[in-house]
PDB file of N, CA and C in Angstrom:
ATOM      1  N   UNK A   1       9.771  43.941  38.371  1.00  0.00           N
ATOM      2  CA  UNK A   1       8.877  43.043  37.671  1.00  0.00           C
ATOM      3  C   UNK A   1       9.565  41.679  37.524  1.00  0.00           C
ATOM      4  N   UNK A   2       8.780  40.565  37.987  1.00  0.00           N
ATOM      5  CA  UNK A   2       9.965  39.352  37.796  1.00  0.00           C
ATOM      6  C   UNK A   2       9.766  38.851  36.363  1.00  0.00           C
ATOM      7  N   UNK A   3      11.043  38.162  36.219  1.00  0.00           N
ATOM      8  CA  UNK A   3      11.811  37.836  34.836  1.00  0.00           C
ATOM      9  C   UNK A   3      10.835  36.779  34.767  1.00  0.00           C
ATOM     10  N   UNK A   4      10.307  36.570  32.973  1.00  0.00           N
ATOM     11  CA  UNK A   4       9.422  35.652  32.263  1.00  0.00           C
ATOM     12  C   UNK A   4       9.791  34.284  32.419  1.00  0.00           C
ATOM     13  N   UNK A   5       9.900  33.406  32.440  1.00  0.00           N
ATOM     14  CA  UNK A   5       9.982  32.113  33.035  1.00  0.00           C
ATOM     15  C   UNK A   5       9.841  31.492  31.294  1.00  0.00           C
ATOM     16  N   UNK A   6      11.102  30.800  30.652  1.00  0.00           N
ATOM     17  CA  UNK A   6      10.461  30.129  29.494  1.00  0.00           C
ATOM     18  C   UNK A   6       9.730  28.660  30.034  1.00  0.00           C
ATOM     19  N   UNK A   7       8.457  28.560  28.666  1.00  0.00           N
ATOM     20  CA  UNK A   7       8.030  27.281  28.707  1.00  0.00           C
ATOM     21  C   UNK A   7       8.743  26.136  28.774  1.00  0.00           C
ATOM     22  N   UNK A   8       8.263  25.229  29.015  1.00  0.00           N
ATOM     23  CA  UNK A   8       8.994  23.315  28.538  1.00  0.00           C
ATOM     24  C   UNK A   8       7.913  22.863  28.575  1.00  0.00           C
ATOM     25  N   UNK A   9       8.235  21.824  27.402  1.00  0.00           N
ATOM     26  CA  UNK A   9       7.008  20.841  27.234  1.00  0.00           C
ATOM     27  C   UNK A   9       7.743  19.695  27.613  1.00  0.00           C
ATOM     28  N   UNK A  10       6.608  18.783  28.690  1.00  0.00           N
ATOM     29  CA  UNK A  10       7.149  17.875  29.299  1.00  0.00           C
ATOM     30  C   UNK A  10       6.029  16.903  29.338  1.00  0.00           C
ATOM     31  N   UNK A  11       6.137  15.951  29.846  1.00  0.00           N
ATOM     32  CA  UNK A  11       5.452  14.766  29.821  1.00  0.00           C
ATOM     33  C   UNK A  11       6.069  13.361  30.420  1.00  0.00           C
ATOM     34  N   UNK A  12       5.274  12.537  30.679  1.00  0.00           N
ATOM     35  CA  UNK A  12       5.442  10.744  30.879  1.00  0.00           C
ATOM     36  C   UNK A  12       4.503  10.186  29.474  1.00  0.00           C
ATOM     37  N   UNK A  13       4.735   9.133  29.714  1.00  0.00           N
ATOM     38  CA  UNK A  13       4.291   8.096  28.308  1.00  0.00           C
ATOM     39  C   UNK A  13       3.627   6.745  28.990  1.00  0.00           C
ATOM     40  N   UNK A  14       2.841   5.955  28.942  1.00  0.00           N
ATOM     41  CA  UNK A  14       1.963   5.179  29.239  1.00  0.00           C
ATOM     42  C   UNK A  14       1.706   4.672  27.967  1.00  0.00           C
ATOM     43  N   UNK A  15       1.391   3.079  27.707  1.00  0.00           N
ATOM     44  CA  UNK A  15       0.458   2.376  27.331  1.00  0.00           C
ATOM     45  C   UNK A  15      -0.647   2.185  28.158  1.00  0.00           C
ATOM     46  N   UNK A  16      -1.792   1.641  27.289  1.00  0.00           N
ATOM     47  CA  UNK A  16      -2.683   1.389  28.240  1.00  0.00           C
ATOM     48  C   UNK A  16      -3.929   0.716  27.138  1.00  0.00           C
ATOM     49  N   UNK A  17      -4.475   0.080  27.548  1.00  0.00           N
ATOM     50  CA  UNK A  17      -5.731  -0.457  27.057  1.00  0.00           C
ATOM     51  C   UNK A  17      -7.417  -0.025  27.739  1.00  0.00           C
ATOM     52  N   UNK A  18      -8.378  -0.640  27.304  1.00  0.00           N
ATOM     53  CA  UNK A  18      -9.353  -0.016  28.105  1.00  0.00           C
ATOM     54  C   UNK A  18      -9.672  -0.145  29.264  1.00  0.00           C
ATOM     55  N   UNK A  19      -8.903  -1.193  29.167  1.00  0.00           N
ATOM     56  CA  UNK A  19      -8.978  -1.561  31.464  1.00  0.00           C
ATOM     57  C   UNK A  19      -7.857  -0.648  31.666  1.00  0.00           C
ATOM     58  N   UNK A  20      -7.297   0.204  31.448  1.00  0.00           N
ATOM     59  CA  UNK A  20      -6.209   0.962  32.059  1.00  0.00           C
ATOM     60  C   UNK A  20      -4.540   0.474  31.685  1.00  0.00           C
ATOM     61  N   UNK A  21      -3.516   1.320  32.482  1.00  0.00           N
ATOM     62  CA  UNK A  21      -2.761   1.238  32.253  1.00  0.00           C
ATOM     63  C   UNK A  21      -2.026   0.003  32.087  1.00  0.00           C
ATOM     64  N   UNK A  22      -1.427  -0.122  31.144  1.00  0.00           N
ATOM     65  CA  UNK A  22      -0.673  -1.773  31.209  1.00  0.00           C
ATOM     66  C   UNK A  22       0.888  -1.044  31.499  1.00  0.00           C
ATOM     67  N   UNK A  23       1.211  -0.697  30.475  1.00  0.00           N
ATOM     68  CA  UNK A  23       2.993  -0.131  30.525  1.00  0.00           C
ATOM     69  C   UNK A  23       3.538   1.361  30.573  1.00  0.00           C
ATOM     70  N   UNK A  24       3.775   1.913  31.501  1.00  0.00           N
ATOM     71  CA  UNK A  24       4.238   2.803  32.275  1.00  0.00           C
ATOM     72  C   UNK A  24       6.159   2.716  33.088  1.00  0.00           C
ATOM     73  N   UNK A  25       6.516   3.874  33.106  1.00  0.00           N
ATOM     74  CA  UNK A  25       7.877   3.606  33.722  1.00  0.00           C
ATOM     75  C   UNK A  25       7.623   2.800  34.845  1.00  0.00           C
ATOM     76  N   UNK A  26       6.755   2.545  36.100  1.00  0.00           N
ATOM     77  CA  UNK A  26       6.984   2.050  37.202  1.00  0.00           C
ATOM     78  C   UNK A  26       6.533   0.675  37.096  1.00  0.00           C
ATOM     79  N   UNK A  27       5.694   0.422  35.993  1.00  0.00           N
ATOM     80  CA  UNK A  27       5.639  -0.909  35.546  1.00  0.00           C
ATOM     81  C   UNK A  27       7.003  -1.683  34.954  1.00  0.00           C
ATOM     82  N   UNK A  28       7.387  -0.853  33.779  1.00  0.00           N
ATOM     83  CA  UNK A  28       8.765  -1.495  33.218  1.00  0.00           C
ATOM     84  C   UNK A  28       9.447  -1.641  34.691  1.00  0.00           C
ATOM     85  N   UNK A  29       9.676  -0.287  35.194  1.00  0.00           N
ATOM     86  CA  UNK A  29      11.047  -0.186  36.495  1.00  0.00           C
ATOM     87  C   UNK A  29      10.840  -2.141  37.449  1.00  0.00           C
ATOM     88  N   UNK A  30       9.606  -2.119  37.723  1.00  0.00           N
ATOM     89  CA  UNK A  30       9.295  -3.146  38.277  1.00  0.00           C
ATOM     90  C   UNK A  30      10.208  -4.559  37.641  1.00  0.00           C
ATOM     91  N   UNK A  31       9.332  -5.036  36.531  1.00  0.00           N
ATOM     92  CA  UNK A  31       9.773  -5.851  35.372  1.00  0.00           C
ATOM     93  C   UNK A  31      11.959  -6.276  35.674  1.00  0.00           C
ATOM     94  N   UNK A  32      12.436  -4.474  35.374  1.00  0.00           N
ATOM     95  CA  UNK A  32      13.784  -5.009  34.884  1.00  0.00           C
ATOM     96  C   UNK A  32      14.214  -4.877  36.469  1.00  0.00           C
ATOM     97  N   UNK A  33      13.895  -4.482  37.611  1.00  0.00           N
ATOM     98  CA  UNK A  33      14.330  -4.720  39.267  1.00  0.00           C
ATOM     99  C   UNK A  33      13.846  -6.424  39.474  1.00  0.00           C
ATOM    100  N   UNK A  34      13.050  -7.055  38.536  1.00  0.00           N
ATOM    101  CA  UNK A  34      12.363  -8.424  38.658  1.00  0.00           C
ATOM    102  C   UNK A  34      13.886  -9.181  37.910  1.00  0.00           C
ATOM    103  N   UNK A  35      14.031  -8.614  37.341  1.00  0.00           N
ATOM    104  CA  UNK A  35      15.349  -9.621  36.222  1.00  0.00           C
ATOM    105  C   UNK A  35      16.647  -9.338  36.916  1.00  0.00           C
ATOM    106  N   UNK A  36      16.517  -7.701  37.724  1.00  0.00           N
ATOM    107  CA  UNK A  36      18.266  -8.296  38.140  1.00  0.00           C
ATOM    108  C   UNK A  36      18.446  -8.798  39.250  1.00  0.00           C
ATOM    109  N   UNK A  37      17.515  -9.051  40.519  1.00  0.00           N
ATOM    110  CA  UNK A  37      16.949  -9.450  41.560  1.00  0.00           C
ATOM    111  C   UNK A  37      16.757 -10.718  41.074  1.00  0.00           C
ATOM    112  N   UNK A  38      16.056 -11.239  40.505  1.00  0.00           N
ATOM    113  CA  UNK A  38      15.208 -12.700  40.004  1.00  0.00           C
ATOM    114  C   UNK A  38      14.432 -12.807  41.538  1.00  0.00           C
ATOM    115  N   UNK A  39      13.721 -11.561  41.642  1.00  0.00           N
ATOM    116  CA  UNK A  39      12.262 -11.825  43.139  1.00  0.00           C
ATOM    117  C   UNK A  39      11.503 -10.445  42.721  1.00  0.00           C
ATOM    118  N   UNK A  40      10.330 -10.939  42.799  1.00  0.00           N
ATOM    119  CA  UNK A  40       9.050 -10.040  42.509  1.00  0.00           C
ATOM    120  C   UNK A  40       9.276  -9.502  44.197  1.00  0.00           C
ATOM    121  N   UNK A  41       9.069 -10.287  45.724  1.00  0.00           N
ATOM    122  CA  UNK A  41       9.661  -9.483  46.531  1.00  0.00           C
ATOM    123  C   UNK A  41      10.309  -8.208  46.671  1.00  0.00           C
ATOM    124  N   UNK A  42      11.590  -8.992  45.941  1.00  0.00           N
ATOM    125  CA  UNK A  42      12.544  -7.766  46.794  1.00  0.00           C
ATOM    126  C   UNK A  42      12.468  -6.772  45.630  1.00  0.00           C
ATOM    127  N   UNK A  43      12.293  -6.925  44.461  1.00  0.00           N
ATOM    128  CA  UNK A  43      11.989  -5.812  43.193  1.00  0.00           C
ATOM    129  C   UNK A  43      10.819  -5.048  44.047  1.00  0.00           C
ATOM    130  N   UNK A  44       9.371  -5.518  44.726  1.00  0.00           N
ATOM    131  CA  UNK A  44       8.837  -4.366  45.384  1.00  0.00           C
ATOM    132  C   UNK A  44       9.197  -3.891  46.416  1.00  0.00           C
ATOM    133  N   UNK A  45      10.045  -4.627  47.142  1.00  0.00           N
ATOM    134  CA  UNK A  45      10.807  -3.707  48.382  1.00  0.00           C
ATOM    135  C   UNK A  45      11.377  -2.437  48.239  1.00  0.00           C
ATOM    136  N   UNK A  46      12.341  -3.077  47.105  1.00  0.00           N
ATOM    137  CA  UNK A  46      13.057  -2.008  46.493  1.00  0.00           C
ATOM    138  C   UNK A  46      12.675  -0.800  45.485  1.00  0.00           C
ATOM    139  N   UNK A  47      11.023  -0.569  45.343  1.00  0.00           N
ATOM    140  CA  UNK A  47      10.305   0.323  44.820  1.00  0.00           C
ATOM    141  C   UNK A  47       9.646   0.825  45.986  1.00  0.00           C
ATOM    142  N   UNK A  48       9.901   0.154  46.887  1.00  0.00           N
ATOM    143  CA  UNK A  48       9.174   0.640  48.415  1.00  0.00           C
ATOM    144  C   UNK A  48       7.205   0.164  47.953  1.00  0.00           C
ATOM    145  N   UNK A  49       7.277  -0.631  47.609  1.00  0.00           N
ATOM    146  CA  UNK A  49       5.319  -0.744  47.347  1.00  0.00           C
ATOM    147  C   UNK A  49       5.647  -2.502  48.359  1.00  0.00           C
ATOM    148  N   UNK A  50       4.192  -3.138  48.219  1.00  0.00           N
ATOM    149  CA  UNK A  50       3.798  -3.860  48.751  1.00  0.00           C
ATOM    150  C   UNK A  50       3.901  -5.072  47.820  1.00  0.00           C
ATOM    151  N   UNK A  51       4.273  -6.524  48.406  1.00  0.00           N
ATOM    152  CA  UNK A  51       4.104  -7.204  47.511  1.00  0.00           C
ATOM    153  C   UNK A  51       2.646  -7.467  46.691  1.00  0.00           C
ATOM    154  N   UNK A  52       1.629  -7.106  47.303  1.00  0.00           N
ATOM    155  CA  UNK A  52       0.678  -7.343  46.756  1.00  0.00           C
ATOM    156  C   UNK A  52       0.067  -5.897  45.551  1.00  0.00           C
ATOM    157  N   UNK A  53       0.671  -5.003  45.897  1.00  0.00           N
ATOM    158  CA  UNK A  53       0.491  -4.169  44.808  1.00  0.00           C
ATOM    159  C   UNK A  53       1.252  -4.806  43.575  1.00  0.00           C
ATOM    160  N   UNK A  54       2.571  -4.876  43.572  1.00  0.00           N
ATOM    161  CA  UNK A  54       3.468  -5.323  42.786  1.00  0.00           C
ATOM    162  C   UNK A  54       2.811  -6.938  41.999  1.00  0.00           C
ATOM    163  N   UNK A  55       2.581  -7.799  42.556  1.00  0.00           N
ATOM    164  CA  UNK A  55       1.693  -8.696  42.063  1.00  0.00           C
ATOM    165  C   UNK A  55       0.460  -8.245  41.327  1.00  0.00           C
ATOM    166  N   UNK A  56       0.080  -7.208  42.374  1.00  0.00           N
ATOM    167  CA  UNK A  56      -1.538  -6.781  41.329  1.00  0.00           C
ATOM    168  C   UNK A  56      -0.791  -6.121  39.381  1.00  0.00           C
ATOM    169  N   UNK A  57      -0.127  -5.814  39.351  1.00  0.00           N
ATOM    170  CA  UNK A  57       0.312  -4.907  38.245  1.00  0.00           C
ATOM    171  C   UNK A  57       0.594  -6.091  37.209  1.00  0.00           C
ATOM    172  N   UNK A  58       1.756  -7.064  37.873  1.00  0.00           N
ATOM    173  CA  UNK A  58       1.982  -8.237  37.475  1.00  0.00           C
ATOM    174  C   UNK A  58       0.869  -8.660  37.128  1.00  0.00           C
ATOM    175  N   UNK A  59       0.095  -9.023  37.312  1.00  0.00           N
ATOM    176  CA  UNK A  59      -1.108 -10.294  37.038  1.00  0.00           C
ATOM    177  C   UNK A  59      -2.134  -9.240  36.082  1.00  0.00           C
ATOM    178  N   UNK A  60      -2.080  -7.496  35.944  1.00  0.00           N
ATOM    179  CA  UNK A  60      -2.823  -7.087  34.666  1.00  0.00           C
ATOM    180  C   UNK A  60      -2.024  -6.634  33.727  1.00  0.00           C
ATOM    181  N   UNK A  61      -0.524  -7.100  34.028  1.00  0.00           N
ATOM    182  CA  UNK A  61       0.224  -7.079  32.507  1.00  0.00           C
ATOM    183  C   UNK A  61      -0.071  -8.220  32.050  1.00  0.00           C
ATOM    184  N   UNK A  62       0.265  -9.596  32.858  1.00  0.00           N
ATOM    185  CA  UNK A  62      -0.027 -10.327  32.050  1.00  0.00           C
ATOM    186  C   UNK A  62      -1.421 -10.777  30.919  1.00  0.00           C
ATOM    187  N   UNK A  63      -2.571 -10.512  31.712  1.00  0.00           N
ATOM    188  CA  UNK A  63      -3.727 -10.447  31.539  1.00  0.00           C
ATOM    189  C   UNK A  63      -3.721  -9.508  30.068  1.00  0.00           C
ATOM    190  N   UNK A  64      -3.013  -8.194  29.955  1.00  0.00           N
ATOM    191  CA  UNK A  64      -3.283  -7.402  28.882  1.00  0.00           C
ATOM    192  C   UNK A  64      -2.194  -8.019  28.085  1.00  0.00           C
ATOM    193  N   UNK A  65      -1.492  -8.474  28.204  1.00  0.00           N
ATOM    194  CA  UNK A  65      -0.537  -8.830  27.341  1.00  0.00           C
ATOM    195  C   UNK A  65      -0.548 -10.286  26.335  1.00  0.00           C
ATOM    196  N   UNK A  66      -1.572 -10.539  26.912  1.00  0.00           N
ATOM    197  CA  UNK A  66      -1.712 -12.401  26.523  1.00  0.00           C
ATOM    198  C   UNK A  66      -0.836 -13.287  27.037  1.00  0.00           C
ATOM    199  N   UNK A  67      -0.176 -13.006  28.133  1.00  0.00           N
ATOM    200  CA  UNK A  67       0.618 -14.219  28.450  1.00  0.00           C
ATOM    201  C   UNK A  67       1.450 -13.472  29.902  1.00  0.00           C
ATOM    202  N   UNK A  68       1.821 -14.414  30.104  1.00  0.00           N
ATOM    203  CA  UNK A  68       2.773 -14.264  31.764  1.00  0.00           C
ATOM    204  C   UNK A  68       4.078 -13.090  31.342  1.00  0.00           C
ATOM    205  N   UNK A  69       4.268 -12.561  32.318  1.00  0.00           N
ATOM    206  CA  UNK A  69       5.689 -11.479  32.045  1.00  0.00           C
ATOM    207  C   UNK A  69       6.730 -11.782  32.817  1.00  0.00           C
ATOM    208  N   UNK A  70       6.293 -12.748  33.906  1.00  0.00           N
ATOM    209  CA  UNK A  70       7.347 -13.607  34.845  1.00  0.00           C
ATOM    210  C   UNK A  70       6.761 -15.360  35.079  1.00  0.00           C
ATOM    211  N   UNK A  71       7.926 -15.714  35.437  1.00  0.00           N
ATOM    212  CA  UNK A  71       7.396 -16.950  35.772  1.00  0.00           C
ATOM    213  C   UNK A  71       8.157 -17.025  37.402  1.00  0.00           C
ATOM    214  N   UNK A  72       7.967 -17.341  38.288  1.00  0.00           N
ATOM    215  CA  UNK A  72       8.074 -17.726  39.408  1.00  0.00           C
ATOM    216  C   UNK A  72       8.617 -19.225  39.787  1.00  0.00           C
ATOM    217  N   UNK A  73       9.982 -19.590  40.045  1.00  0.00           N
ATOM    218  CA  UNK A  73       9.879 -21.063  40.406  1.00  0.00           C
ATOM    219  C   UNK A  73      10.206 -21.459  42.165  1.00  0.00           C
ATOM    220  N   UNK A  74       9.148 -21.757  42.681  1.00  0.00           N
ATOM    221  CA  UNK A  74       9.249 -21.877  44.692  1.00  0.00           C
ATOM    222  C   UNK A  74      10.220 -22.814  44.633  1.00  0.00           C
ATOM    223  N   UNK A  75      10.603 -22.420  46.046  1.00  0.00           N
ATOM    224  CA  UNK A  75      10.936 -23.116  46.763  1.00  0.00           C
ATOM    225  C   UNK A  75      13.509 -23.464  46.164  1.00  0.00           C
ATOM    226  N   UNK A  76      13.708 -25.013  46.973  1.00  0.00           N
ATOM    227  CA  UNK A  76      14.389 -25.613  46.308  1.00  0.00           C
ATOM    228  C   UNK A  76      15.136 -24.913  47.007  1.00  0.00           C
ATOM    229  N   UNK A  77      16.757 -25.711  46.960  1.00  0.00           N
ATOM    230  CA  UNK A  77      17.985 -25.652  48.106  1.00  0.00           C
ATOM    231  C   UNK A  77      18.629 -24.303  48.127  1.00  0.00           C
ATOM    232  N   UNK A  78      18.373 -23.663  46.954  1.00  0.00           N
ATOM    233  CA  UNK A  78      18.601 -22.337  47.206  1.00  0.00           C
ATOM    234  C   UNK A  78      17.274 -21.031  47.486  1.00  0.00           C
ATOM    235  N   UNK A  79      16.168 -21.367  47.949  1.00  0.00           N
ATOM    236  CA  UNK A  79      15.051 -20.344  47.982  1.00  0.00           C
ATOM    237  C   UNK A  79      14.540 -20.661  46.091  1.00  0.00           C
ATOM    238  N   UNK A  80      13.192 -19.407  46.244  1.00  0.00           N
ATOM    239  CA  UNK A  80      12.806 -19.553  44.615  1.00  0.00           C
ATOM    240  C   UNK A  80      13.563 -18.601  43.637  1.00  0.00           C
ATOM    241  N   UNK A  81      13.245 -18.469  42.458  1.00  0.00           N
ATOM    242  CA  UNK A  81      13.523 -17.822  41.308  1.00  0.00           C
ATOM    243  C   UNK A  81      12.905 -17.069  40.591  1.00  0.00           C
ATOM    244  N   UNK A  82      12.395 -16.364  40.434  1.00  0.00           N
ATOM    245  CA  UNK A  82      11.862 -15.432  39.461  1.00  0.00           C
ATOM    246  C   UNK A  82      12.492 -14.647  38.076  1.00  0.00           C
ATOM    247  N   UNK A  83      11.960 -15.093  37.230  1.00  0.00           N
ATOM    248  CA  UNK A  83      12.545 -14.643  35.411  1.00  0.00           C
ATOM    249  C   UNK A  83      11.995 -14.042  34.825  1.00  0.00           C
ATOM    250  N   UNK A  84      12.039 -13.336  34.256  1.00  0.00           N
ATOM    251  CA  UNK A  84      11.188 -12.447  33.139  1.00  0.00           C
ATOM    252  C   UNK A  84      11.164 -12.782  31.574  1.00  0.00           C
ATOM    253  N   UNK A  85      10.109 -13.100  31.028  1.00  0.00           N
ATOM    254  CA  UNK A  85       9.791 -13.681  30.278  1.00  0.00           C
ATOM    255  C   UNK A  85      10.139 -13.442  28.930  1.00  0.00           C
ATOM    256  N   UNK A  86       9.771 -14.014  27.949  1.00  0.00           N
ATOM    257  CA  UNK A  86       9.828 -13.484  26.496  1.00  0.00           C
ATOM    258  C   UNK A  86       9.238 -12.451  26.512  1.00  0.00           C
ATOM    259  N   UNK A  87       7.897 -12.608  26.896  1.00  0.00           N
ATOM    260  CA  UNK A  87       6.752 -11.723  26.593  1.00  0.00           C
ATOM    261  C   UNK A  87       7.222 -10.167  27.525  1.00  0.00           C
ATOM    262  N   UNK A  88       7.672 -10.640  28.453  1.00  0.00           N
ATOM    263  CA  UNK A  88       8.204  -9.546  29.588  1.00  0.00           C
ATOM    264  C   UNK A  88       9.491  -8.503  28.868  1.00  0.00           C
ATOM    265  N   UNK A  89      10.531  -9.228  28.822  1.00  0.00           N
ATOM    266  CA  UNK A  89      11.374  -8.336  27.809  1.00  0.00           C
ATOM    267  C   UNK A  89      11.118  -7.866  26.941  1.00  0.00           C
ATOM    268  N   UNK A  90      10.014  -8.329  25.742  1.00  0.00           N
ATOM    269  CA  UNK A  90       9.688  -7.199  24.795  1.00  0.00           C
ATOM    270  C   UNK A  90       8.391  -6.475  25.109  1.00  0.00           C
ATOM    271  N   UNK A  91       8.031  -6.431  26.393  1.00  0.00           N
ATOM    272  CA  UNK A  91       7.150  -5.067  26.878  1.00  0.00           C
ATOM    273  C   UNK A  91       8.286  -4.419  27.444  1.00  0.00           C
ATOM    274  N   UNK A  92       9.449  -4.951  28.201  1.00  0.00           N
ATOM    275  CA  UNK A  92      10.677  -3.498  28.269  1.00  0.00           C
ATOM    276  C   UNK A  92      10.795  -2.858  27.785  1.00  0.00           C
ATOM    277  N   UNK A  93      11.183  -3.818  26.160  1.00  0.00           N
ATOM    278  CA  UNK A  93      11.637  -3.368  24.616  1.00  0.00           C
ATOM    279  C   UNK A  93      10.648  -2.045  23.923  1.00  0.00           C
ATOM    280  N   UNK A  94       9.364  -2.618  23.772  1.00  0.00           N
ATOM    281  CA  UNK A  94       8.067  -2.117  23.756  1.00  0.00           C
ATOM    282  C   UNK A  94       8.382  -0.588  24.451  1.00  0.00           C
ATOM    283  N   UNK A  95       8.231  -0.421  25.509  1.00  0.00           N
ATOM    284  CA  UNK A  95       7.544   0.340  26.594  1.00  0.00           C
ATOM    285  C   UNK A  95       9.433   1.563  26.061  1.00  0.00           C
ATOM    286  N   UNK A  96      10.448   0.862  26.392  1.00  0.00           N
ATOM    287  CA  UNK A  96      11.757   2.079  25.999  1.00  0.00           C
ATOM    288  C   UNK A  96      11.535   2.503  24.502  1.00  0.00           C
ATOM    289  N   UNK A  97      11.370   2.022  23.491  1.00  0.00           N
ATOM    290  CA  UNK A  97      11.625   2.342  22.247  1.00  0.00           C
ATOM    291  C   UNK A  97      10.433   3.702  21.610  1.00  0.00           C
ATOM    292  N   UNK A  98       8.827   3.192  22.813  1.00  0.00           N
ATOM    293  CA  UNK A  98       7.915   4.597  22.611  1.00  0.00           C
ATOM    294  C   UNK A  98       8.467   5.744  23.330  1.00  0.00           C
ATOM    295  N   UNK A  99       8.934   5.530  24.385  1.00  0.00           N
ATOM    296  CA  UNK A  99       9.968   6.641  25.038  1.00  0.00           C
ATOM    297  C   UNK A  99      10.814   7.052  24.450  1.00  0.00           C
ATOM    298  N   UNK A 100      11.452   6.299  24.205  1.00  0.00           N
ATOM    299  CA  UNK A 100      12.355   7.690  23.446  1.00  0.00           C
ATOM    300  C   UNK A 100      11.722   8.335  22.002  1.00  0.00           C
ATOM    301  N   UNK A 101      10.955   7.768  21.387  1.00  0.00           N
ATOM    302  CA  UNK A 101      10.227   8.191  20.486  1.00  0.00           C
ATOM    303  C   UNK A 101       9.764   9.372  21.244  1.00  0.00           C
ATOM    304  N   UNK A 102       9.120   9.573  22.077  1.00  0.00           N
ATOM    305  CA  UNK A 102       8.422  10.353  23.206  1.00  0.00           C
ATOM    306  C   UNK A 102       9.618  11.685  23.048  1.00  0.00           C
ATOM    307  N   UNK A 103      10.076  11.396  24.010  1.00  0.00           N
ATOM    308  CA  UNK A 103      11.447  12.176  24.190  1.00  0.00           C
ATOM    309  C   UNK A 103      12.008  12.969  23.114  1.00  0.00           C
ATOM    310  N   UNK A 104      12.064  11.955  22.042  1.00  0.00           N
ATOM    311  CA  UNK A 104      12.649  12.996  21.053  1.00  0.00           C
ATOM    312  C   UNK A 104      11.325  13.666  19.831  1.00  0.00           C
ATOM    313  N   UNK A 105      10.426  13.146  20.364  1.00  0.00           N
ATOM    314  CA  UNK A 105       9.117  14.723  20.138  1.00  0.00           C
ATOM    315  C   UNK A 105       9.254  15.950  20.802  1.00  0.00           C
ATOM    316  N   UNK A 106       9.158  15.504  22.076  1.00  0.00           N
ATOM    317  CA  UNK A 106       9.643  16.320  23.540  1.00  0.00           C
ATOM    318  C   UNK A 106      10.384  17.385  22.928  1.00  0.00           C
ATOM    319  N   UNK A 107      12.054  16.870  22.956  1.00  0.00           N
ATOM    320  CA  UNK A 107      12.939  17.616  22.218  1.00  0.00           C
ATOM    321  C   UNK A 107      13.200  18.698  20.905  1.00  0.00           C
ATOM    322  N   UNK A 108      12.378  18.019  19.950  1.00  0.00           N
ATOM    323  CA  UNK A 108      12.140  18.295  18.758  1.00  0.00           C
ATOM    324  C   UNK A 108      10.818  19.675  18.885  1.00  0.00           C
ATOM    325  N   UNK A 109      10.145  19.889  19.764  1.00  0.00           N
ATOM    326  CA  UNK A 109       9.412  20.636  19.920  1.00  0.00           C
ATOM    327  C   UNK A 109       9.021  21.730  20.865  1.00  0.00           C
ATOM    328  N   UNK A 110       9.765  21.678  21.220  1.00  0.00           N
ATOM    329  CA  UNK A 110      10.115  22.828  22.209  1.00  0.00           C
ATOM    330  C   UNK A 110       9.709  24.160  22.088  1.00  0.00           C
ATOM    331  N   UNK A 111       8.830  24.506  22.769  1.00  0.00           N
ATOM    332  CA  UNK A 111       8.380  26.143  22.674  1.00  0.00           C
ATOM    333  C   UNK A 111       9.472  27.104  22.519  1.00  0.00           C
ATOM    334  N   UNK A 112       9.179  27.763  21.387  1.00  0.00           N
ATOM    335  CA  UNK A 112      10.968  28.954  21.359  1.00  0.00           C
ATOM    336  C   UNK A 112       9.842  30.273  22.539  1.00  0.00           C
ATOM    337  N   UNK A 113      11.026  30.572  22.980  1.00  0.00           N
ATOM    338  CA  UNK A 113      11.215  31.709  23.959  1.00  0.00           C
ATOM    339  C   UNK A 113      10.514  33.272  23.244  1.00  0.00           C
TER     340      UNK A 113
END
C-alpha cells in the first residue's frame, strides 16, 4: 500500500486591481533586473520575454499605480538609461513586505500530519 503523502499549503501572492494583475513576483523580478541593468531591454532578455511584453506590464503598473515605475533616458555618448522610480521601489517594497507576510501565514499554518 503506498505511504500517505503529507499535505503543504502553498501558494504565490499577487496584487491586483480590477483590470488585473498589477504586482506579482515576475512583475517585481522585472522592476529590480530594471535597476541593476538600468535597461527595460536587457531586464526582458534576461527573463527571456519580449520587449514588448515587458513594456506592456510596465505601462499597466504604471497606469495602476498613478505614476511611472521607470523613467527611460535615450540615447547620449554612452547609449540610454533606465531607473526605477520612487513610485517603482516602493511597489518592490510593497509587493516583498505582503510576501513575506504571505509566507509566514504559509508557515504558521501548516496542515499537521
Amino acid at each position: 500500500m503506498p505511504q500517505k503523502k503529507p499535505l503543504k499549503l502553498t501558494g504565490r501572492i499577487w496584487l491586483e486591481t480590477e483590470d488585473g494583475p498589477v504586482l506579482g513576483s515576475g512583475r517585481v523580478e522585472l522592476l529590480e533586473r530594471i535597476q541593476q541593468s538600468g535597461s527595460l531591454r536587457q531586464a526582458a532578455l534576461q527573463m527571456k520575454m519580449s520587449y514588448k511584453q515587458a513594456w506592456d506590464m510596465i505601462k499597466h503598473m504604471n497606469e495602476q499605480l498613478g505614476g511611472p515605475v521607470i523613467v527611460a533616458q535615450r540615447g547620449g555618448k554612452g547609449g540610454g538609461n533606465t531607473i526605477v522610480t520612487e513610485n517603482g521601489l516602493k511597489a518592490i517594497v510593497l509587493f516583498h513586505s505582503c510576501q513575506k507576510l504571505f509566507h509566514d501565514f504559509l508557515k504558521d499554518n501548516q496542515p499537521k500530519s
